[in-house]
PDB file of N, CA and C in Angstrom:
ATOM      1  N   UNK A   1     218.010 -81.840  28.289  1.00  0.00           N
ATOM      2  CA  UNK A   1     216.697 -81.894  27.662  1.00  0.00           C
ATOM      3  C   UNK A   1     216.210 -80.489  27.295  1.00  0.00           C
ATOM      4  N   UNK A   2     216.242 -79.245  28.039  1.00  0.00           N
ATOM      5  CA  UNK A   2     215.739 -78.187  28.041  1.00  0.00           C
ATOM      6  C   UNK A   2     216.822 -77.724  26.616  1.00  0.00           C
ATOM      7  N   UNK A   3     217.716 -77.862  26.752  1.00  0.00           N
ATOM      8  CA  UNK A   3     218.845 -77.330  25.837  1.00  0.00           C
ATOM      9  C   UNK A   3     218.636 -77.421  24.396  1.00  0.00           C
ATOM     10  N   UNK A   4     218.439 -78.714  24.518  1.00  0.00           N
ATOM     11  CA  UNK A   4     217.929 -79.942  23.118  1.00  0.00           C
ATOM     12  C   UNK A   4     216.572 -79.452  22.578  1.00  0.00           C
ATOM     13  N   UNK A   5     215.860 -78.882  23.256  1.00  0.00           N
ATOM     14  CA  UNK A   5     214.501 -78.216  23.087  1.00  0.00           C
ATOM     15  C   UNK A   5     214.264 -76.988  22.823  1.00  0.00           C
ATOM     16  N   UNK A   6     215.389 -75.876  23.153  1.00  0.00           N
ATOM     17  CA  UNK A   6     215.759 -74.787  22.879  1.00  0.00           C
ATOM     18  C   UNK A   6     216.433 -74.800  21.675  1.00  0.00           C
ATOM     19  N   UNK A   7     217.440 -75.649  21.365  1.00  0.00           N
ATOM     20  CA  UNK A   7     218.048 -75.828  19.645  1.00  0.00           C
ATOM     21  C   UNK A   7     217.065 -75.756  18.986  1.00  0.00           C
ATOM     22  N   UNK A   8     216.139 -77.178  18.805  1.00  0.00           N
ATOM     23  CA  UNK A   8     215.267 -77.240  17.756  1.00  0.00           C
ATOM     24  C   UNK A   8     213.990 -76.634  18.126  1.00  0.00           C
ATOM     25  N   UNK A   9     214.069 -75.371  18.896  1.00  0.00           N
ATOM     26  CA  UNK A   9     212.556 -74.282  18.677  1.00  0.00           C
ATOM     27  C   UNK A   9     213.363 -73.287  17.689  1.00  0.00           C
ATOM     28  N   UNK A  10     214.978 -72.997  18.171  1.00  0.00           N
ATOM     29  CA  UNK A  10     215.833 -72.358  17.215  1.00  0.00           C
ATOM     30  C   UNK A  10     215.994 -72.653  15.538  1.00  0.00           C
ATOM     31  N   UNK A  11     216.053 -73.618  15.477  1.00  0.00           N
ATOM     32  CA  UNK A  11     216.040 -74.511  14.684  1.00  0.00           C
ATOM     33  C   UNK A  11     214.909 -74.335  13.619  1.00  0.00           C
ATOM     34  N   UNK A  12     214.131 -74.391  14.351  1.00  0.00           N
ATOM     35  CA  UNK A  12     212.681 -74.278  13.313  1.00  0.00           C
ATOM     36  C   UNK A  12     212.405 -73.132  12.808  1.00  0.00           C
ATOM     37  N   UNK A  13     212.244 -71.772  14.160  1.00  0.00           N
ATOM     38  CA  UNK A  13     212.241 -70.482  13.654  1.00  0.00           C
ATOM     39  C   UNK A  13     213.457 -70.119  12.598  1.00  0.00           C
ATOM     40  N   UNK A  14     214.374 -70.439  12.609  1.00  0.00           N
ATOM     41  CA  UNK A  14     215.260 -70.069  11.252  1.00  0.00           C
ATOM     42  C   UNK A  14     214.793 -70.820  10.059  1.00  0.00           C
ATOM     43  N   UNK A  15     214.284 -71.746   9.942  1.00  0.00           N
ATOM     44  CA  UNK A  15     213.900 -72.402   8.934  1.00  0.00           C
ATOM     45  C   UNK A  15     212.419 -72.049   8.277  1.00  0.00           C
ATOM     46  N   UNK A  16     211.732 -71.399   9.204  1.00  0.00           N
ATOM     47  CA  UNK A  16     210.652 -70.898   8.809  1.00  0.00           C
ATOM     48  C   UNK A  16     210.697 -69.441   8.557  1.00  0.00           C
ATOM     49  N   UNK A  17     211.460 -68.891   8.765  1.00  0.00           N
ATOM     50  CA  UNK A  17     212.050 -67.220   8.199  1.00  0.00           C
ATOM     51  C   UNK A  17     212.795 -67.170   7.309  1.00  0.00           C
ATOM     52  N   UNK A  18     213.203 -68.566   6.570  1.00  0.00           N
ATOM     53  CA  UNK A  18     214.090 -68.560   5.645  1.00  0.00           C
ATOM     54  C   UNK A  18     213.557 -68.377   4.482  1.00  0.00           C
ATOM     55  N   UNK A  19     212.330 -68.478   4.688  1.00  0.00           N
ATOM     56  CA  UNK A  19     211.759 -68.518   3.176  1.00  0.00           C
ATOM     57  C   UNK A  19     211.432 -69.944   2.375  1.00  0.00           C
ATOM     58  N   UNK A  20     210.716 -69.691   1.435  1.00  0.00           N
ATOM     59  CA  UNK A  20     210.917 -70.822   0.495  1.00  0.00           C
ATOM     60  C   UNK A  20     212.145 -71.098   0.074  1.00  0.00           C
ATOM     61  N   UNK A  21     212.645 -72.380  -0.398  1.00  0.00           N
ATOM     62  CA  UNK A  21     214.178 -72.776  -0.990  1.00  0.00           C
ATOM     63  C   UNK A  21     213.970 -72.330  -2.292  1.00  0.00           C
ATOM     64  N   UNK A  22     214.968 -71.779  -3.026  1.00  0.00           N
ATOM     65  CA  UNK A  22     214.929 -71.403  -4.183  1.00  0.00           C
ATOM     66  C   UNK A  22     213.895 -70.336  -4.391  1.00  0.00           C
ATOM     67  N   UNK A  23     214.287 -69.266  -3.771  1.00  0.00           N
ATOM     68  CA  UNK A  23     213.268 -67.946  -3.828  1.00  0.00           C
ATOM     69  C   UNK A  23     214.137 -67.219  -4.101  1.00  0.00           C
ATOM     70  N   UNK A  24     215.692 -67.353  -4.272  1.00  0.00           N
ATOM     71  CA  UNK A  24     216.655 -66.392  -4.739  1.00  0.00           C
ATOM     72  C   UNK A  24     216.951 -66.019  -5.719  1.00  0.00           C
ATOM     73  N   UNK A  25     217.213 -64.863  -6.297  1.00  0.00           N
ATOM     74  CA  UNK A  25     217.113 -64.576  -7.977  1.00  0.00           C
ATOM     75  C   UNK A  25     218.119 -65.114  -8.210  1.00  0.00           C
ATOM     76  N   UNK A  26     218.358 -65.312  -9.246  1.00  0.00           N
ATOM     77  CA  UNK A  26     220.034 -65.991 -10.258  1.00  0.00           C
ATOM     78  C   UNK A  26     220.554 -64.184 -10.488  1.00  0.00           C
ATOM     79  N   UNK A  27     221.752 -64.447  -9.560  1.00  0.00           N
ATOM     80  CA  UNK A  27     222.785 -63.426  -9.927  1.00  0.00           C
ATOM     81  C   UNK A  27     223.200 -62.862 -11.649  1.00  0.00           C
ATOM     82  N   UNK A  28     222.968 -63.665 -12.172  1.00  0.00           N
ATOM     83  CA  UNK A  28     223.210 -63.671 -13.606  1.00  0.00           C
ATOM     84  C   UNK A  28     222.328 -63.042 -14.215  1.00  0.00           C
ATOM     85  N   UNK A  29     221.122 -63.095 -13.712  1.00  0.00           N
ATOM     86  CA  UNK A  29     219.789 -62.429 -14.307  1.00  0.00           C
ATOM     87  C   UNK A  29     220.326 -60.653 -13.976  1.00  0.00           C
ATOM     88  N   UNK A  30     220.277 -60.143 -12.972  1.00  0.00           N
ATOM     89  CA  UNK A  30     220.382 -59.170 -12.045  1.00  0.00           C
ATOM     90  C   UNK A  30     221.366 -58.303 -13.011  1.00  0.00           C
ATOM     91  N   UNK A  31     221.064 -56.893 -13.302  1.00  0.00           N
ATOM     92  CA  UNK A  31     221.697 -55.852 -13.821  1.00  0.00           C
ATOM     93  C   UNK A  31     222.452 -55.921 -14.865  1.00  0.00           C
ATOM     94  N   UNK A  32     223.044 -55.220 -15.334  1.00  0.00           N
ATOM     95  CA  UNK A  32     223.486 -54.965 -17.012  1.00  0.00           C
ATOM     96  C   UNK A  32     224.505 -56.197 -16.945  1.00  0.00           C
ATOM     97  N   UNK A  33     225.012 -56.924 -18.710  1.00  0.00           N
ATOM     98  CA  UNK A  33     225.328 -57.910 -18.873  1.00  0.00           C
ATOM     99  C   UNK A  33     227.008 -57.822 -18.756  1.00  0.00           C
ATOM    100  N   UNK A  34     227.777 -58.572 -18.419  1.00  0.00           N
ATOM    101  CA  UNK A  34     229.504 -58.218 -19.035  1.00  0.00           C
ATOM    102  C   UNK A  34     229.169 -57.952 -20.623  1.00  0.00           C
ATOM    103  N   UNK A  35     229.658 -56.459 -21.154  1.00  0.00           N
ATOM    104  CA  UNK A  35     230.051 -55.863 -22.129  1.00  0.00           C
ATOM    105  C   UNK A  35     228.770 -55.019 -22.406  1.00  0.00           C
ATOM    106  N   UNK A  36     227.576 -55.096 -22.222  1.00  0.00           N
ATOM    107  CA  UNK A  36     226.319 -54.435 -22.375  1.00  0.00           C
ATOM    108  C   UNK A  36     226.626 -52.726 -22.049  1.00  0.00           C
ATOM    109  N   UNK A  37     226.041 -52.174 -22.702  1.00  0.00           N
ATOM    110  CA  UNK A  37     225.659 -50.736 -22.409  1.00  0.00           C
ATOM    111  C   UNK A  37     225.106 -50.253 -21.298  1.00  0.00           C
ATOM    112  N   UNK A  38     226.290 -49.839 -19.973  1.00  0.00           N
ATOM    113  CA  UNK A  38     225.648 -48.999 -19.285  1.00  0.00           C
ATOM    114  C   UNK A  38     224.779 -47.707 -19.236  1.00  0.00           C
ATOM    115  N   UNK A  39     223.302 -47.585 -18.669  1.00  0.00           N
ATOM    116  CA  UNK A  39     222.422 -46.682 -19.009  1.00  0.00           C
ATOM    117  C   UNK A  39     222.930 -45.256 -17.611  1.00  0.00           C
ATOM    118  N   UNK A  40     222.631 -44.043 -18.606  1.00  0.00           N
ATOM    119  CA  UNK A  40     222.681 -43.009 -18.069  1.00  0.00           C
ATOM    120  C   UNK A  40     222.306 -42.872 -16.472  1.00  0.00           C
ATOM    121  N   UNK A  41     223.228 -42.695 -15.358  1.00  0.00           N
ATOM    122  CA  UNK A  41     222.625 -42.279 -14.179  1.00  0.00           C
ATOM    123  C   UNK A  41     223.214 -41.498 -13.634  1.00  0.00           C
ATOM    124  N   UNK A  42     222.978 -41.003 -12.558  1.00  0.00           N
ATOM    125  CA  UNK A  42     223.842 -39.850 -11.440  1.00  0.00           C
ATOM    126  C   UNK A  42     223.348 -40.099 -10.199  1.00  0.00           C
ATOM    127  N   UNK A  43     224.337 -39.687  -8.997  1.00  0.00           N
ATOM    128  CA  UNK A  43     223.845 -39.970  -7.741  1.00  0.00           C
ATOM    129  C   UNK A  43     224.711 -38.941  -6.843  1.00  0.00           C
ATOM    130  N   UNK A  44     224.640 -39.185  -5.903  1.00  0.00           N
ATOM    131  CA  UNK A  44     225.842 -38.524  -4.793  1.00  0.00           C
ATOM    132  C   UNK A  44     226.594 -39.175  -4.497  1.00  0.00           C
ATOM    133  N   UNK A  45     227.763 -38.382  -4.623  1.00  0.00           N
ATOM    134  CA  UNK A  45     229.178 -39.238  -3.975  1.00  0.00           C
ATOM    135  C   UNK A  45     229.138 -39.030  -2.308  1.00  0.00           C
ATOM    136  N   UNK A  46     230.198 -39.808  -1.652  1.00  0.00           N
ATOM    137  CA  UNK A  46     229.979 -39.410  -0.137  1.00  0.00           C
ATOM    138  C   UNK A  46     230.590 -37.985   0.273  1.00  0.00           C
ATOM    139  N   UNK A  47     231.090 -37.413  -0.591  1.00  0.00           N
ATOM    140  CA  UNK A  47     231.654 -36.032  -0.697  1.00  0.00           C
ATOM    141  C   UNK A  47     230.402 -34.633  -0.750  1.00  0.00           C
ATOM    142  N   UNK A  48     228.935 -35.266  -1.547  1.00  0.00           N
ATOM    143  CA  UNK A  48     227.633 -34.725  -2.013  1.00  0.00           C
ATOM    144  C   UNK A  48     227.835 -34.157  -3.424  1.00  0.00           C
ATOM    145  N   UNK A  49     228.634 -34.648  -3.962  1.00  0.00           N
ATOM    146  CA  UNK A  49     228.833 -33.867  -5.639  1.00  0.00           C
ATOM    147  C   UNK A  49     228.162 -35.054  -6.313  1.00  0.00           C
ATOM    148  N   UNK A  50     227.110 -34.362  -7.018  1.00  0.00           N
ATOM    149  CA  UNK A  50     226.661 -35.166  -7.973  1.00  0.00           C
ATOM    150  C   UNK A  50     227.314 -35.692  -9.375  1.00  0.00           C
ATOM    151  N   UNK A  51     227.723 -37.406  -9.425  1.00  0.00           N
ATOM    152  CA  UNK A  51     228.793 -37.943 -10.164  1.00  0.00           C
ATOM    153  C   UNK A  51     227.416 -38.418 -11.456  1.00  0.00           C
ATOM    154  N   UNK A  52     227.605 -38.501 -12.621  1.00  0.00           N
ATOM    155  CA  UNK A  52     227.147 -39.014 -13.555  1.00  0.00           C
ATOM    156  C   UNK A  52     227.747 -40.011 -14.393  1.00  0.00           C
ATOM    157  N   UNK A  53     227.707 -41.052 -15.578  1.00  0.00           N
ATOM    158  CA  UNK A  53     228.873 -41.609 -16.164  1.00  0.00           C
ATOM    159  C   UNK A  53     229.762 -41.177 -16.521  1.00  0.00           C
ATOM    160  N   UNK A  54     229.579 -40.331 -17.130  1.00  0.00           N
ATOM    161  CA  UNK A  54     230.561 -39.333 -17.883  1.00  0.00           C
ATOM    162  C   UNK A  54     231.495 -38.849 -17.059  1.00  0.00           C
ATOM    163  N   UNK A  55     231.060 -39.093 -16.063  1.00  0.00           N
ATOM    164  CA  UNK A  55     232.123 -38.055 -14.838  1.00  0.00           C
ATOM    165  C   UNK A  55     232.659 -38.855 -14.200  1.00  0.00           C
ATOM    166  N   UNK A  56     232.444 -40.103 -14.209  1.00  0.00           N
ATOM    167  CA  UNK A  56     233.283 -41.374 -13.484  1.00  0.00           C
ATOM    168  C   UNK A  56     234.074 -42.410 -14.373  1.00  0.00           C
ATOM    169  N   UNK A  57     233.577 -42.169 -15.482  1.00  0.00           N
ATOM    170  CA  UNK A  57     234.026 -42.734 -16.472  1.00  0.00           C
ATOM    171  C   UNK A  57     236.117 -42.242 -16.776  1.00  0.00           C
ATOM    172  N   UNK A  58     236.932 -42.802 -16.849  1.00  0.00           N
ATOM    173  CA  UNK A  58     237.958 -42.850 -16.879  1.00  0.00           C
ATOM    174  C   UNK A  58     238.362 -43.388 -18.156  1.00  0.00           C
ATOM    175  N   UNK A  59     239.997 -43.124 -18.878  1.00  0.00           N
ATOM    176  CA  UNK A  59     240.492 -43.858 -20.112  1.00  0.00           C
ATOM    177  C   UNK A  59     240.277 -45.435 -19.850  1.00  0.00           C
ATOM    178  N   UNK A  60     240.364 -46.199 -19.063  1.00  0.00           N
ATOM    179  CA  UNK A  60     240.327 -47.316 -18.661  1.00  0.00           C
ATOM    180  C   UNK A  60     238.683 -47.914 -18.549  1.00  0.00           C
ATOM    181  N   UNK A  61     237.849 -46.834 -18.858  1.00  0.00           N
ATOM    182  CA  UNK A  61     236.414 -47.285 -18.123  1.00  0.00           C
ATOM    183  C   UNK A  61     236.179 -47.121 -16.250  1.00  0.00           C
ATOM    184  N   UNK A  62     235.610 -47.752 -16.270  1.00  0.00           N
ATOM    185  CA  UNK A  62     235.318 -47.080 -14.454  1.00  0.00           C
ATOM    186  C   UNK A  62     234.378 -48.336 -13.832  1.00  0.00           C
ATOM    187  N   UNK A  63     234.852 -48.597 -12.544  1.00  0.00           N
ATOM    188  CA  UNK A  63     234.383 -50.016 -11.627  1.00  0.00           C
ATOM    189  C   UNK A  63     233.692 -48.859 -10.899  1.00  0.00           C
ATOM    190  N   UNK A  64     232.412 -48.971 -10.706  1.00  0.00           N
ATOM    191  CA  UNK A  64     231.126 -49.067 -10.088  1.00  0.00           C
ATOM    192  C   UNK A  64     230.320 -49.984  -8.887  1.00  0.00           C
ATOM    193  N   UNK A  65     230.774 -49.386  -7.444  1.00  0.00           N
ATOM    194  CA  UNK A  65     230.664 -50.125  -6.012  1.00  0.00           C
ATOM    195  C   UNK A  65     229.720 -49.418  -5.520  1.00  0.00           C
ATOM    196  N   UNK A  66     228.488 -50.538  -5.427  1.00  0.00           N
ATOM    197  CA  UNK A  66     227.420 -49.988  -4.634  1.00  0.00           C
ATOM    198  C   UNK A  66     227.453 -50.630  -3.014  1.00  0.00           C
ATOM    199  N   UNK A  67     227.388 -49.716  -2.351  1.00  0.00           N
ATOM    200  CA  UNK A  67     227.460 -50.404  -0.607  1.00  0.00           C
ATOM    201  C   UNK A  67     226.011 -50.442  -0.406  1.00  0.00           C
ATOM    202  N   UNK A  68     225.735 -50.929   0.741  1.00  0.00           N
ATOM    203  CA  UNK A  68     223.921 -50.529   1.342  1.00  0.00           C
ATOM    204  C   UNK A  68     224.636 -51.059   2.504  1.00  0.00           C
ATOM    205  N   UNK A  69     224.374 -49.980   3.848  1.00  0.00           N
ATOM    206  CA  UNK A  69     224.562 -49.791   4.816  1.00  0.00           C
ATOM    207  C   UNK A  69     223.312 -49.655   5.408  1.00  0.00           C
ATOM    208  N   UNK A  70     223.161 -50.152   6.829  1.00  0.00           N
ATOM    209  CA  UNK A  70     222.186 -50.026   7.830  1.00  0.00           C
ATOM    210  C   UNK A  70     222.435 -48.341   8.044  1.00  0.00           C
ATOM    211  N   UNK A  71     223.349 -48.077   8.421  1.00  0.00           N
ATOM    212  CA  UNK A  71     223.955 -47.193   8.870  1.00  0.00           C
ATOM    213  C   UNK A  71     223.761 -45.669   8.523  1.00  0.00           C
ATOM    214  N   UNK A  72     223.341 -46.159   7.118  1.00  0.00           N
ATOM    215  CA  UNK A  72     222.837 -44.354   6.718  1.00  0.00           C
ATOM    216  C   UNK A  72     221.687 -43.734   6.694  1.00  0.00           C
TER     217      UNK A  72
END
């Protein structure tokens, strides 16, 4: 009984931190289109050299991986 009562207090608090249903953006909406014009930026590499397009940009074009870490 205690167990069964501990699930669904669990139970509820996840469901009530979840948010509204359908509060998630459409991935599709979200950042430049397949084939669209990437816009000018620069940042730091994990090295600290500041990379721009032009500078990551390769004959092939260039794949662009953003992480987000707790951690940094």
């Amino acid at each position: 009984m205690l167990m069964t009562r501990r699930f669904f207090v669990l139970l509820i608090l996840l469901v009530a931190c979840s948010g509204p249903i359908g509060a998630q953006p459409d991935p599709a909406t979200l950042g430049p289109r397949v084939g669209a014009q990437v816009p000018e930026f620069s940042g730091v590499d994990q090295f600290g050299r500041r990379q721009t397009l032009q500078t990551v940009l390769g004959a092939k074009g260039a794949m662009l991986v953003f992480f987000r870490s707790a951690d940094w």
